[in-house]
N, C-alpha and C. Protein backbone atom coordinates (compact mmCIF):
# COMPACT_ATOMS: atom_id res chain seq x y z
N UNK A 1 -96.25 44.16 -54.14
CA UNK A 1 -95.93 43.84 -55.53
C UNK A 1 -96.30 42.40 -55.80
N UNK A 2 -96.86 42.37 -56.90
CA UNK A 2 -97.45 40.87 -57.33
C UNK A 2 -96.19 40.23 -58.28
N UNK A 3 -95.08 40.64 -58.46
CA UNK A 3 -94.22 40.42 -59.31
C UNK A 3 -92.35 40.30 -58.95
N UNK A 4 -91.92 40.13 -59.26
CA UNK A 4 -89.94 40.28 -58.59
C UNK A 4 -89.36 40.73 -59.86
N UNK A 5 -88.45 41.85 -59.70
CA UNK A 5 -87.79 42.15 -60.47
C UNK A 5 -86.37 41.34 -60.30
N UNK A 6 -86.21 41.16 -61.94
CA UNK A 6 -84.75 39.96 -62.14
C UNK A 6 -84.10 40.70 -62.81
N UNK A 7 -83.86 42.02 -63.28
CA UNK A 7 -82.97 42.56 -63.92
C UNK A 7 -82.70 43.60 -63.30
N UNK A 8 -81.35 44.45 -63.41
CA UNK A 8 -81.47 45.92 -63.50
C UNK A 8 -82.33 46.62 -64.15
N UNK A 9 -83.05 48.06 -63.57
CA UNK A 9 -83.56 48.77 -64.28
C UNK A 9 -83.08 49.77 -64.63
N UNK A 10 -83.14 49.54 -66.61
CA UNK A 10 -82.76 50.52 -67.44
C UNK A 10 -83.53 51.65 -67.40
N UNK A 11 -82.95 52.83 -68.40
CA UNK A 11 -83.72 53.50 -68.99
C UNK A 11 -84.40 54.44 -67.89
N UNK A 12 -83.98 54.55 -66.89
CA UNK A 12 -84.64 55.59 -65.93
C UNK A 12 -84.96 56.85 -65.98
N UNK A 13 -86.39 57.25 -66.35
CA UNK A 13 -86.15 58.59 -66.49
C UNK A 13 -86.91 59.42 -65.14
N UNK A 14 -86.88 60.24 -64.84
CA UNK A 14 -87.85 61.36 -63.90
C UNK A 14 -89.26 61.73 -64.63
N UNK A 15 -89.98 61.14 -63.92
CA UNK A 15 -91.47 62.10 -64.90
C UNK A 15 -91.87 63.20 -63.65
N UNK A 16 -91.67 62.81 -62.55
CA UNK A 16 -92.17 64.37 -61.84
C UNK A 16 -91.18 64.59 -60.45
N UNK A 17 -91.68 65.65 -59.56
CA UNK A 17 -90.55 65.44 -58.77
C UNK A 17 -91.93 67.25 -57.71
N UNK A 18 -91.53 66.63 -56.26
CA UNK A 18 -91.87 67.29 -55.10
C UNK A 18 -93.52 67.90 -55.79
N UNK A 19 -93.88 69.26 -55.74
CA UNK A 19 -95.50 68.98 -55.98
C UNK A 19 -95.71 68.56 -57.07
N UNK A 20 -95.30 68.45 -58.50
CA UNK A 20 -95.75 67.90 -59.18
C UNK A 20 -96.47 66.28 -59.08
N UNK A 21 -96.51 65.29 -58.47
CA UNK A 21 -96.96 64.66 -58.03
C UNK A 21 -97.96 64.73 -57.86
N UNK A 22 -98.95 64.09 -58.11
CA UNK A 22 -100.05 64.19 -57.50
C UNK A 22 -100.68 63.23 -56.19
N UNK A 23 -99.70 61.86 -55.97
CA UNK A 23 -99.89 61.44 -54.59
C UNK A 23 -98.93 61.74 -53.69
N UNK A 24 -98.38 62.95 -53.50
CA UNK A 24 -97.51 63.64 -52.68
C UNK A 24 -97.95 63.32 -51.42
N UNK A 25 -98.80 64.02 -50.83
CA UNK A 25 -99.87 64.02 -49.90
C UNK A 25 -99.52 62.96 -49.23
N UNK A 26 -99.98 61.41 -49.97
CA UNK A 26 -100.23 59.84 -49.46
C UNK A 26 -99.23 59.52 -48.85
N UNK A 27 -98.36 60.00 -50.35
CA UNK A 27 -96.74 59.41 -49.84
C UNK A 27 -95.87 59.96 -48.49
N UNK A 28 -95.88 61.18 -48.15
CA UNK A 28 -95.42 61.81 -47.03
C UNK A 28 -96.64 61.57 -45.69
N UNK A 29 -98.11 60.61 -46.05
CA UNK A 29 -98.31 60.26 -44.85
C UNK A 29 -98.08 59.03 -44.86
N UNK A 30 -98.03 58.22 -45.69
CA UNK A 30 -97.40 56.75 -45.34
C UNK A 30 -95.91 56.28 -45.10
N UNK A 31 -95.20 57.14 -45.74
CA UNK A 31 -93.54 56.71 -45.93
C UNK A 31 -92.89 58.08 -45.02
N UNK A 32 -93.50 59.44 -44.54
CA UNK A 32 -92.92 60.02 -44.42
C UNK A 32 -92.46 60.95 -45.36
N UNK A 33 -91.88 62.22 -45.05
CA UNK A 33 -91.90 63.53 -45.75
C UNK A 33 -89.70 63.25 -46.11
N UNK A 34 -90.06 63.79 -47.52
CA UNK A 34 -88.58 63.33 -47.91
C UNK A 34 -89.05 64.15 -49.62
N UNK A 35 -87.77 64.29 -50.53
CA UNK A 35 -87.69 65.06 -52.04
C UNK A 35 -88.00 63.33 -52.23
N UNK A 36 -89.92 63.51 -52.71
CA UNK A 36 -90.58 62.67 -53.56
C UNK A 36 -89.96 63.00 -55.29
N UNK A 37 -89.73 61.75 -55.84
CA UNK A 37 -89.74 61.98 -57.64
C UNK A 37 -90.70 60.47 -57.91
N UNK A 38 -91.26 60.73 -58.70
CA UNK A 38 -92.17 59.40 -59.60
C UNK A 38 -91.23 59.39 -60.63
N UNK A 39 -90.48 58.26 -60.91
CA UNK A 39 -89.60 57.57 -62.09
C UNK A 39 -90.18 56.78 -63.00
N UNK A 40 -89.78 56.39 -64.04
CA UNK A 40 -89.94 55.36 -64.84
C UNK A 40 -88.57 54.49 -65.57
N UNK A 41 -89.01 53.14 -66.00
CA UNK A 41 -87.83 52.41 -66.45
C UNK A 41 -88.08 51.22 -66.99
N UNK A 42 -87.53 50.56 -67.43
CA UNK A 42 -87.32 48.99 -68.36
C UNK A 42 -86.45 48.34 -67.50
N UNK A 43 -87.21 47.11 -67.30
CA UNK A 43 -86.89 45.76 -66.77
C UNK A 43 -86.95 44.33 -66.99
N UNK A 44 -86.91 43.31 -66.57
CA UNK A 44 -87.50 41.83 -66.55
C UNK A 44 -88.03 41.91 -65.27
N UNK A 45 -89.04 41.27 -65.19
CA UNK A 45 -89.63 40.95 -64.06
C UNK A 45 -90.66 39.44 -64.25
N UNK A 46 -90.51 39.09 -63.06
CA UNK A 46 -91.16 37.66 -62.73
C UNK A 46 -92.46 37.62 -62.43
N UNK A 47 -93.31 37.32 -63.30
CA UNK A 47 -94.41 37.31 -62.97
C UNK A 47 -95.30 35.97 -62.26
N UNK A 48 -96.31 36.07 -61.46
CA UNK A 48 -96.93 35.00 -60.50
C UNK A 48 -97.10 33.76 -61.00
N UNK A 49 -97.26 33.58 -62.45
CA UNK A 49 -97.33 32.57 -63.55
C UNK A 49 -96.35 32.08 -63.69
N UNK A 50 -95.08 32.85 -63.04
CA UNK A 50 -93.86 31.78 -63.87
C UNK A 50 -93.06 32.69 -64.79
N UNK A 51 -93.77 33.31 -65.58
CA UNK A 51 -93.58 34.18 -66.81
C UNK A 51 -92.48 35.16 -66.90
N UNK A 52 -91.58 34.98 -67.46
CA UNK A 52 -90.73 36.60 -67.29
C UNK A 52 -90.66 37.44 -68.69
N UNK A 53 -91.11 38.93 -68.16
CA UNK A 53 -91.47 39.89 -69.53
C UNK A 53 -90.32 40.61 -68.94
N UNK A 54 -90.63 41.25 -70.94
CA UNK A 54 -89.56 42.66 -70.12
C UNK A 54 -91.06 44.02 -70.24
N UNK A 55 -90.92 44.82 -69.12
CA UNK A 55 -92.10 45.70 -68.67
C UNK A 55 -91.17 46.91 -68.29
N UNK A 56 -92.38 47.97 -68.63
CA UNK A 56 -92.06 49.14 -68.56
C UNK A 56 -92.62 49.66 -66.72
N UNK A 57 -91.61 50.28 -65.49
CA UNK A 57 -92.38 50.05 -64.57
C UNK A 57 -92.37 51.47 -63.70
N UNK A 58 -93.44 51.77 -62.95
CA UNK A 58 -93.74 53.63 -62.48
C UNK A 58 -93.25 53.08 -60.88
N UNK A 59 -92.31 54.36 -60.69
CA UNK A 59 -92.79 53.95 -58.89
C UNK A 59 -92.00 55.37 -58.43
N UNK A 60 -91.49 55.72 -57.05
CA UNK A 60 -91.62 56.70 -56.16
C UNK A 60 -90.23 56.37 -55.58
N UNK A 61 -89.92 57.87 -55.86
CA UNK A 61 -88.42 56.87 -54.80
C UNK A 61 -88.33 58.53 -53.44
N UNK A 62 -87.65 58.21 -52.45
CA UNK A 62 -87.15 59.58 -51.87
C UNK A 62 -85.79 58.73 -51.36
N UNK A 63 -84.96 60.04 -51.14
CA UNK A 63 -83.49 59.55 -50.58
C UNK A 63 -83.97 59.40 -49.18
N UNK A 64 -83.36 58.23 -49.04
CA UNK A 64 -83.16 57.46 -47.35
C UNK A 64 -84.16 57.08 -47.22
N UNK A 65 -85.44 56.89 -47.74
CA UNK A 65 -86.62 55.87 -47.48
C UNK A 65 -86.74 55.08 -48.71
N UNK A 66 -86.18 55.09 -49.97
CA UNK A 66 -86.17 54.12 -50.89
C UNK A 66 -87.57 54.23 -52.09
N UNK A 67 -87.64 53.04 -53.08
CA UNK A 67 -88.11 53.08 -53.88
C UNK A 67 -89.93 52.40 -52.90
N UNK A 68 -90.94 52.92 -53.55
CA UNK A 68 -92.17 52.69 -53.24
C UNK A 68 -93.00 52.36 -54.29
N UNK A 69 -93.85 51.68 -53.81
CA UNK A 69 -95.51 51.59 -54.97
C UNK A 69 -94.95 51.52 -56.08
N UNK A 70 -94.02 50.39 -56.43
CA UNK A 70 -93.72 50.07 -57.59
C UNK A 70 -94.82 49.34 -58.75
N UNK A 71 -95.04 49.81 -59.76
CA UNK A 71 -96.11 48.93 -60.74
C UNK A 71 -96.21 48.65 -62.17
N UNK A 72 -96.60 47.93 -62.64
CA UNK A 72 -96.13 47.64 -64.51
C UNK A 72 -96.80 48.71 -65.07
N UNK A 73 -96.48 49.65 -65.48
CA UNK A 73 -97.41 49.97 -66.68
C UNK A 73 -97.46 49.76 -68.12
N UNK A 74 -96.66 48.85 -68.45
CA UNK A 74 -97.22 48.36 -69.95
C UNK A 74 -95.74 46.83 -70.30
N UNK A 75 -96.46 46.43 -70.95
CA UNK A 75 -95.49 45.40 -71.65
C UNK A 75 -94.57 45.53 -72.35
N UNK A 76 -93.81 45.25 -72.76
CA UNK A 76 -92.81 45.48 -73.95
C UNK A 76 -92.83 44.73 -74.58
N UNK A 77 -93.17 43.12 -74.70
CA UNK A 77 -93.09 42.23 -75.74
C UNK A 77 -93.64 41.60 -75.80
C-alpha cells in the first residue's frame, strides 16, 4: 500500500464473495484458501504527499488471514 489509513472504515458493503471473484484463484495461492469476499468502503487515508482525502477503497478480506490488496478506487472530494 502506497497510502495509511487514519480513519475507520465506513460504509462497508460486500460486492462479491467465494467464486464470484474473479482473483479467487491468486488469492488462495498467495494468502491461502479461506471464504474470500471483495468489500468496499469510505475512509481517510494518508497519502505519500502528506495529503489526507477521504477515498472510496476495494480490498479482500477472509476470516483468520485478514484484509488484503487493499486499493483507492476513487476520490471523494
Amino acid at each position: 500500500m502506497r497510502f495509511v489509513v487514519v480513519s475507520q472504515i465506513e460504509a462497508v458493503e460486500i460486492i462479491a464473495v467465494g467464486t464470484s471473484i474473479r482473483n479467487l484463484t491468486y488469492l488462495q495461492k498467495m494468502y491461502g484458501s479461506g471464504r474470500w469476499r471483495k468489500l468496499k468502503g469510505t475512509a481517510q487515508v494518508r497519502l505519500p504527499n502528506g495529503r489526507v482525502r477521504q477515498v472510496e477503497l476495494h480490498w479482500y478480506e477472509a476470516h483468520g488471514i485478514g484484509r488484503k490488496d487493499m486499493r483507492i478506487k476513487c476520490y471523494l472530494d
